[in-house]
PDB file of N, CA and C in Angstrom:
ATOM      1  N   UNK A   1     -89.329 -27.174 -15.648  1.00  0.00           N
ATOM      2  CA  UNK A   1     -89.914 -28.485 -15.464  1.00  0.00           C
ATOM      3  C   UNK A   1     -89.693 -28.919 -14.012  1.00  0.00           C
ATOM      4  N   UNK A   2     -91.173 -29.450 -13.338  1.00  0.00           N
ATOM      5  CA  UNK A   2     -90.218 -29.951 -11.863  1.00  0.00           C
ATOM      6  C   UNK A   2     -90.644 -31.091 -11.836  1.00  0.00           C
ATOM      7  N   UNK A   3     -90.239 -31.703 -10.871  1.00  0.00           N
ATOM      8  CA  UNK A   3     -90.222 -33.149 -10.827  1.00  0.00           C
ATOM      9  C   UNK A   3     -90.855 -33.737  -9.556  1.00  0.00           C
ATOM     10  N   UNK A   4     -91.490 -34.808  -9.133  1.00  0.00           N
ATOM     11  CA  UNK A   4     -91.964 -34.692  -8.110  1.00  0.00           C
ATOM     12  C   UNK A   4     -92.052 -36.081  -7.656  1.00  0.00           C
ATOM     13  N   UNK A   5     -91.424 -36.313  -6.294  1.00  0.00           N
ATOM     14  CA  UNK A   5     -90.810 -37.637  -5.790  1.00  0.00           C
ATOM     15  C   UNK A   5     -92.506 -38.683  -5.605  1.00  0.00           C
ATOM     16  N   UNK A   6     -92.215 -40.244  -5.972  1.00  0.00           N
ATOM     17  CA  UNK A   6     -92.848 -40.841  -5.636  1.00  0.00           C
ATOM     18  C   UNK A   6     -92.695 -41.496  -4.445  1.00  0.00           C
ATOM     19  N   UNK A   7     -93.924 -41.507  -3.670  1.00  0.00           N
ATOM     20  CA  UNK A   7     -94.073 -42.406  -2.465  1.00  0.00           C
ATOM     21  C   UNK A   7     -94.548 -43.862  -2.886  1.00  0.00           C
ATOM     22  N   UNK A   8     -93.592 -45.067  -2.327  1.00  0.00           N
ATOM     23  CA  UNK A   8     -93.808 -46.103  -2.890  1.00  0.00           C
ATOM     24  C   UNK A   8     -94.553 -47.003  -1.708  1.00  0.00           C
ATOM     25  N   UNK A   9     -94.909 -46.621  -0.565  1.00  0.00           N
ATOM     26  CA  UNK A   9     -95.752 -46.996   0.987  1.00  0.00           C
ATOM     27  C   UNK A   9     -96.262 -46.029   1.336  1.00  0.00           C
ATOM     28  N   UNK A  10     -97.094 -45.211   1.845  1.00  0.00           N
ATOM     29  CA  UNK A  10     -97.492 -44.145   2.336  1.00  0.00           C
ATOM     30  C   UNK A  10     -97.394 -44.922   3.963  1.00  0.00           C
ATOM     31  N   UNK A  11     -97.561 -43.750   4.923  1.00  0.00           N
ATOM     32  CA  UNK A  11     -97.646 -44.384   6.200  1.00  0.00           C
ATOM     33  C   UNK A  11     -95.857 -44.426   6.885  1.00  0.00           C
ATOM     34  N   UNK A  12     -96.268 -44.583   8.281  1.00  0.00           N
ATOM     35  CA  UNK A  12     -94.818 -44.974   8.837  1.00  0.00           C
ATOM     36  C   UNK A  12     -94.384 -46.458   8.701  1.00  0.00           C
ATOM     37  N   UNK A  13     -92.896 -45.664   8.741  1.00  0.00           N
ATOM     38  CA  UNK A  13     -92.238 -47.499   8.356  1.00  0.00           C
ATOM     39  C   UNK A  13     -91.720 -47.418   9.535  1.00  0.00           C
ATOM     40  N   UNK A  14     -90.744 -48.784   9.303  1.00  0.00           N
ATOM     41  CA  UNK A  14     -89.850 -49.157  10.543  1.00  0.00           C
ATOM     42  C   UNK A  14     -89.184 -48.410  11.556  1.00  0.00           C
ATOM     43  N   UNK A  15     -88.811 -47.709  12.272  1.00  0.00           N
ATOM     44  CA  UNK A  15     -87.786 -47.211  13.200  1.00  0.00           C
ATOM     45  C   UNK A  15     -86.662 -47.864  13.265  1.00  0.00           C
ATOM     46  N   UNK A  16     -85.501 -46.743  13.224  1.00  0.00           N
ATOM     47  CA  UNK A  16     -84.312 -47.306  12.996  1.00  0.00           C
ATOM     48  C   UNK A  16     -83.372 -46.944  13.780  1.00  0.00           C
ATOM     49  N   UNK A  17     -82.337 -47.460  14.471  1.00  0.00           N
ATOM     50  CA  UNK A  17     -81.764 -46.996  15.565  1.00  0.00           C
ATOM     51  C   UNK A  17     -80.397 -47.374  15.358  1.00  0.00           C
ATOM     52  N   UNK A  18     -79.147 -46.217  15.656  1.00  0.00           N
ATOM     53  CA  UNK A  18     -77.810 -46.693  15.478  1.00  0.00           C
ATOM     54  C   UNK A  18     -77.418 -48.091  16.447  1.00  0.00           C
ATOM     55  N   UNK A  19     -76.134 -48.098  16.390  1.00  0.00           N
ATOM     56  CA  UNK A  19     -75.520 -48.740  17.318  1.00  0.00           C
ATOM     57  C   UNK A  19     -75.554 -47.812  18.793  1.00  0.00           C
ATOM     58  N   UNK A  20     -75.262 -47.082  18.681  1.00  0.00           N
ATOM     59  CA  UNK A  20     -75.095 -46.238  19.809  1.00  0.00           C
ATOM     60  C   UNK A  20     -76.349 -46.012  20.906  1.00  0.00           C
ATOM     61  N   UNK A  21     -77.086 -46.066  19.891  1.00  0.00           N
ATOM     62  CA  UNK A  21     -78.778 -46.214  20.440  1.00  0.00           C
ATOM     63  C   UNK A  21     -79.547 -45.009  20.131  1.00  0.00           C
ATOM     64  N   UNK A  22     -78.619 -44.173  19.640  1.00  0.00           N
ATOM     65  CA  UNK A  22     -79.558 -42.979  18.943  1.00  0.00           C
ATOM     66  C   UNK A  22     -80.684 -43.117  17.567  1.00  0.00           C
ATOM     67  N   UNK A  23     -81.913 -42.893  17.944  1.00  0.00           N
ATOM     68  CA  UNK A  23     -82.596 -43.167  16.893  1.00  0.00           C
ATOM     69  C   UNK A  23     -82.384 -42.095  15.416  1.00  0.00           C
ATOM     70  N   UNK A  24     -82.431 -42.570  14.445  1.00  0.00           N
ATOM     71  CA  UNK A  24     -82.039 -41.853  13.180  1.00  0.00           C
ATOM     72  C   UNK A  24     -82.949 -42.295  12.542  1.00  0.00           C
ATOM     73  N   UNK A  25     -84.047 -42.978  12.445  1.00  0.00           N
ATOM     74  CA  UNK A  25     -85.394 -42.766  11.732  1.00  0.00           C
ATOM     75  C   UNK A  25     -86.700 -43.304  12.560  1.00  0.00           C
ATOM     76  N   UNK A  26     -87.584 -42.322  12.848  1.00  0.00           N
ATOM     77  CA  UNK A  26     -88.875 -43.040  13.414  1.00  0.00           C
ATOM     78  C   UNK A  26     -89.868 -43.270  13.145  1.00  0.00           C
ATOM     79  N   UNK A  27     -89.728 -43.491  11.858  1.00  0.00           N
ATOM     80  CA  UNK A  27     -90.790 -43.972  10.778  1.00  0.00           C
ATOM     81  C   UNK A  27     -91.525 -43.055  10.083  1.00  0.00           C
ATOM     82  N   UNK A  28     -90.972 -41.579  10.254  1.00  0.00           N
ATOM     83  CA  UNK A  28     -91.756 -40.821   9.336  1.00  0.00           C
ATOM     84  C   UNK A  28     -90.729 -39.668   9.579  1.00  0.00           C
ATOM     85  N   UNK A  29     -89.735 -39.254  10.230  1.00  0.00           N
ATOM     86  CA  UNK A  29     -88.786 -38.153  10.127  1.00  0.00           C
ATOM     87  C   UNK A  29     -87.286 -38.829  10.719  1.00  0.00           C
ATOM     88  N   UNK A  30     -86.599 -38.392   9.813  1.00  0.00           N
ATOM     89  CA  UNK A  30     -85.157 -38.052   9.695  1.00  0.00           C
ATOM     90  C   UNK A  30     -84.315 -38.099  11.032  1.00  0.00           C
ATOM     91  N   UNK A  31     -84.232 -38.272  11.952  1.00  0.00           N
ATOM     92  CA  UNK A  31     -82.988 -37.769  12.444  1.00  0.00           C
ATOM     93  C   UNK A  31     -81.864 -37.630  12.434  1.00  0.00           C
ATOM     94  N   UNK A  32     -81.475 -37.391  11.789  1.00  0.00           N
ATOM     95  CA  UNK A  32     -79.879 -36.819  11.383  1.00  0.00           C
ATOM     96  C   UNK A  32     -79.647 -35.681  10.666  1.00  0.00           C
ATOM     97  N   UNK A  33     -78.367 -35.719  10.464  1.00  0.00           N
ATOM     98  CA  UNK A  33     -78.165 -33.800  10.249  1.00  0.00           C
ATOM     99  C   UNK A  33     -77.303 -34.330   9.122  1.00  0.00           C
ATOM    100  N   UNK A  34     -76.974 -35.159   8.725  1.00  0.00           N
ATOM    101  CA  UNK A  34     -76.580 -35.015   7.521  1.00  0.00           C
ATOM    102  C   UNK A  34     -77.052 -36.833   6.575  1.00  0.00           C
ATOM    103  N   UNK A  35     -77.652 -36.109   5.004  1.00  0.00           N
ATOM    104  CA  UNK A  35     -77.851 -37.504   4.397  1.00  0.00           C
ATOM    105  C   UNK A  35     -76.806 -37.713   3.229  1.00  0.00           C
ATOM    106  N   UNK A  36     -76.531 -38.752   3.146  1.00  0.00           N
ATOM    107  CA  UNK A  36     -75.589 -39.000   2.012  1.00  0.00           C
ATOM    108  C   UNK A  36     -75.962 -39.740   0.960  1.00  0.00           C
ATOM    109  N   UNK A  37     -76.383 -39.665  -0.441  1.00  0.00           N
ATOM    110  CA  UNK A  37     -76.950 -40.391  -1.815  1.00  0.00           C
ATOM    111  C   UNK A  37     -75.746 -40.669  -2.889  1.00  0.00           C
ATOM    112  N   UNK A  38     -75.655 -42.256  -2.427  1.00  0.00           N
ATOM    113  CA  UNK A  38     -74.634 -42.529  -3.328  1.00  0.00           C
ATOM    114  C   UNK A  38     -75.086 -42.793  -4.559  1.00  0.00           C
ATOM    115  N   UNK A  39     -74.236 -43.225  -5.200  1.00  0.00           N
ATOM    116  CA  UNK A  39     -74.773 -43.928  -6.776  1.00  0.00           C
ATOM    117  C   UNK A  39     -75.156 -44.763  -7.223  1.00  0.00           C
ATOM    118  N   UNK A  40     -74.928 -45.874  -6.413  1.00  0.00           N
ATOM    119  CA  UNK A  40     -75.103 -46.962  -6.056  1.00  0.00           C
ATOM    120  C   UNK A  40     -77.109 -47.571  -5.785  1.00  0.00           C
ATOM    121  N   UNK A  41     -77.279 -45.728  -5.226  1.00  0.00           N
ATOM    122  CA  UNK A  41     -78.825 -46.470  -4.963  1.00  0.00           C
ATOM    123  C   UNK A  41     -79.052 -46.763  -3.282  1.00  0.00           C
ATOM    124  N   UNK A  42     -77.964 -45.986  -2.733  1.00  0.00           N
ATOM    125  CA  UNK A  42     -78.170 -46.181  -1.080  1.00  0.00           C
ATOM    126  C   UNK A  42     -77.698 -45.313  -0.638  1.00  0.00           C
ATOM    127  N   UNK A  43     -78.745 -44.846   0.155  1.00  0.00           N
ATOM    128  CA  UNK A  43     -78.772 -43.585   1.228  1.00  0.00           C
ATOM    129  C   UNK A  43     -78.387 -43.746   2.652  1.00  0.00           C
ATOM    130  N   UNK A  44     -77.805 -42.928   2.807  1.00  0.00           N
ATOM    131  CA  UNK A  44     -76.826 -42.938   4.392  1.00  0.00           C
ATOM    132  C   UNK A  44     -77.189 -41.614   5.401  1.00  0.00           C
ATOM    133  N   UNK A  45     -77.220 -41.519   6.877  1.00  0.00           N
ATOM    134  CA  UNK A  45     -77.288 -41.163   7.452  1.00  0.00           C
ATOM    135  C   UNK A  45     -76.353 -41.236   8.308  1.00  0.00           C
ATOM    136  N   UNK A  46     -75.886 -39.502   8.939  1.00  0.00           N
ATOM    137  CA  UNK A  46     -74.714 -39.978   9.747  1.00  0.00           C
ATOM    138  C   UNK A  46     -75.453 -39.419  11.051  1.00  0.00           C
ATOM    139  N   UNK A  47     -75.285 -40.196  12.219  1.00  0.00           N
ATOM    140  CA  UNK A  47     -75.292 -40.452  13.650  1.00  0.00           C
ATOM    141  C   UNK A  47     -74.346 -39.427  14.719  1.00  0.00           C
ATOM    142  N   UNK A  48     -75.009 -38.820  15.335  1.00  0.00           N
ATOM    143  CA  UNK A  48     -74.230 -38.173  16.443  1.00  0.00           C
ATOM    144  C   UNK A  48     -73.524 -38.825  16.818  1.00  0.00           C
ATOM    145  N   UNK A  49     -73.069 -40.070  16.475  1.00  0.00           N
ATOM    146  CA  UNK A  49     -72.077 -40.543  16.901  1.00  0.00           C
ATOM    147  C   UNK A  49     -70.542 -40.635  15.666  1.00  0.00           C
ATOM    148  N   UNK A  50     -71.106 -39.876  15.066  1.00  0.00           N
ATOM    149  CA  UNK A  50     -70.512 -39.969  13.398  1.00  0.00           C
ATOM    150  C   UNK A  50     -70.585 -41.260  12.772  1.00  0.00           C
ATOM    151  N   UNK A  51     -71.084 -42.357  12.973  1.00  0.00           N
ATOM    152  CA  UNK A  51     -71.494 -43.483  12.123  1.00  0.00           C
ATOM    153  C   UNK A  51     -72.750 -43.036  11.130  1.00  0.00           C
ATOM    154  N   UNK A  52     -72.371 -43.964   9.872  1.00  0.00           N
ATOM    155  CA  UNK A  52     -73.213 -43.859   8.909  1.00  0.00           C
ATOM    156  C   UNK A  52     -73.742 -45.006   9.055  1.00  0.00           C
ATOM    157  N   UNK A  53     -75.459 -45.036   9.142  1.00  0.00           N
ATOM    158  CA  UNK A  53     -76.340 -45.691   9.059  1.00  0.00           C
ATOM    159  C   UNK A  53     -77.050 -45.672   7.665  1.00  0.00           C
ATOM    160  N   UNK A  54     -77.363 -46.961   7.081  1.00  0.00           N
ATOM    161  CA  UNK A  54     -78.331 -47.447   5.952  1.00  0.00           C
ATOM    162  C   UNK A  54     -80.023 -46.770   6.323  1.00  0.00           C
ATOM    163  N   UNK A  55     -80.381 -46.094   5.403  1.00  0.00           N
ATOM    164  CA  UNK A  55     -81.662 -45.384   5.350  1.00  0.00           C
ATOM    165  C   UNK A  55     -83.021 -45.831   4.455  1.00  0.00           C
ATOM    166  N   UNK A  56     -83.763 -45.905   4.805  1.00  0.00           N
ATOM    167  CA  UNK A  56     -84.956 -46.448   3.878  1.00  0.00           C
ATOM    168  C   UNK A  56     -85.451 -45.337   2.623  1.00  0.00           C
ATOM    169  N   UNK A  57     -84.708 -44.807   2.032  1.00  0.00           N
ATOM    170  CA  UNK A  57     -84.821 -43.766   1.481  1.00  0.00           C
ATOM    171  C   UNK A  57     -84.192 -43.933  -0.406  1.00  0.00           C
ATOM    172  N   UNK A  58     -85.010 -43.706  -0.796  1.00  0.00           N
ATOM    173  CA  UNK A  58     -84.603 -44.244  -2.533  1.00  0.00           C
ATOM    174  C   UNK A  58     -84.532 -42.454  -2.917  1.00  0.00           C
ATOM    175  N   UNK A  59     -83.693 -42.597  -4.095  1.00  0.00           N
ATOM    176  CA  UNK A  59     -83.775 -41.407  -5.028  1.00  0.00           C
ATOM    177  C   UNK A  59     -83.172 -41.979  -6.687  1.00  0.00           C
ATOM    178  N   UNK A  60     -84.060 -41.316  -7.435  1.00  0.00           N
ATOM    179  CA  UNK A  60     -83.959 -41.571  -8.667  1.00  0.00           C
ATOM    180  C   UNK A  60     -84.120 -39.920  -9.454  1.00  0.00           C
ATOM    181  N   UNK A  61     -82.847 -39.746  -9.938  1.00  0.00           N
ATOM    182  CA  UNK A  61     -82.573 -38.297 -10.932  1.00  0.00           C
ATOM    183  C   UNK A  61     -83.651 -38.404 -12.054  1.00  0.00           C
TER     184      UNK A  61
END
């Protein structure tokens, strides 16, 4: 059985930028090298600067 993610906006969203000033989302790809999915329902991104940034990114099992 597979499963297959819904898009709930199509299109680019916001751009998102650490503190540091490194961008980690530009409205349609990832930058970061690592994502984190809590349980909670919020997705994290960590920053070349090792800060975790809040991500526009949903997941549902």
């Amino acid at each position: 059985m597979t499963q297959t993610a819904k898009m709930v906006e199509p299109g680019p969203r916001q751009e998102l930028q650490c503190l540091c000033g490194h961008p980690v989302f530009d409205g349609i790809v990832f930058r970061v090298r690592v994502l984190r999915l809590r349980p909670d329902n919020v997705t994290e991104g960590k920053c070349r600067c090792k800060r975790w940034n809040p991500l526009p990114l949903t997941y549902t099992p």
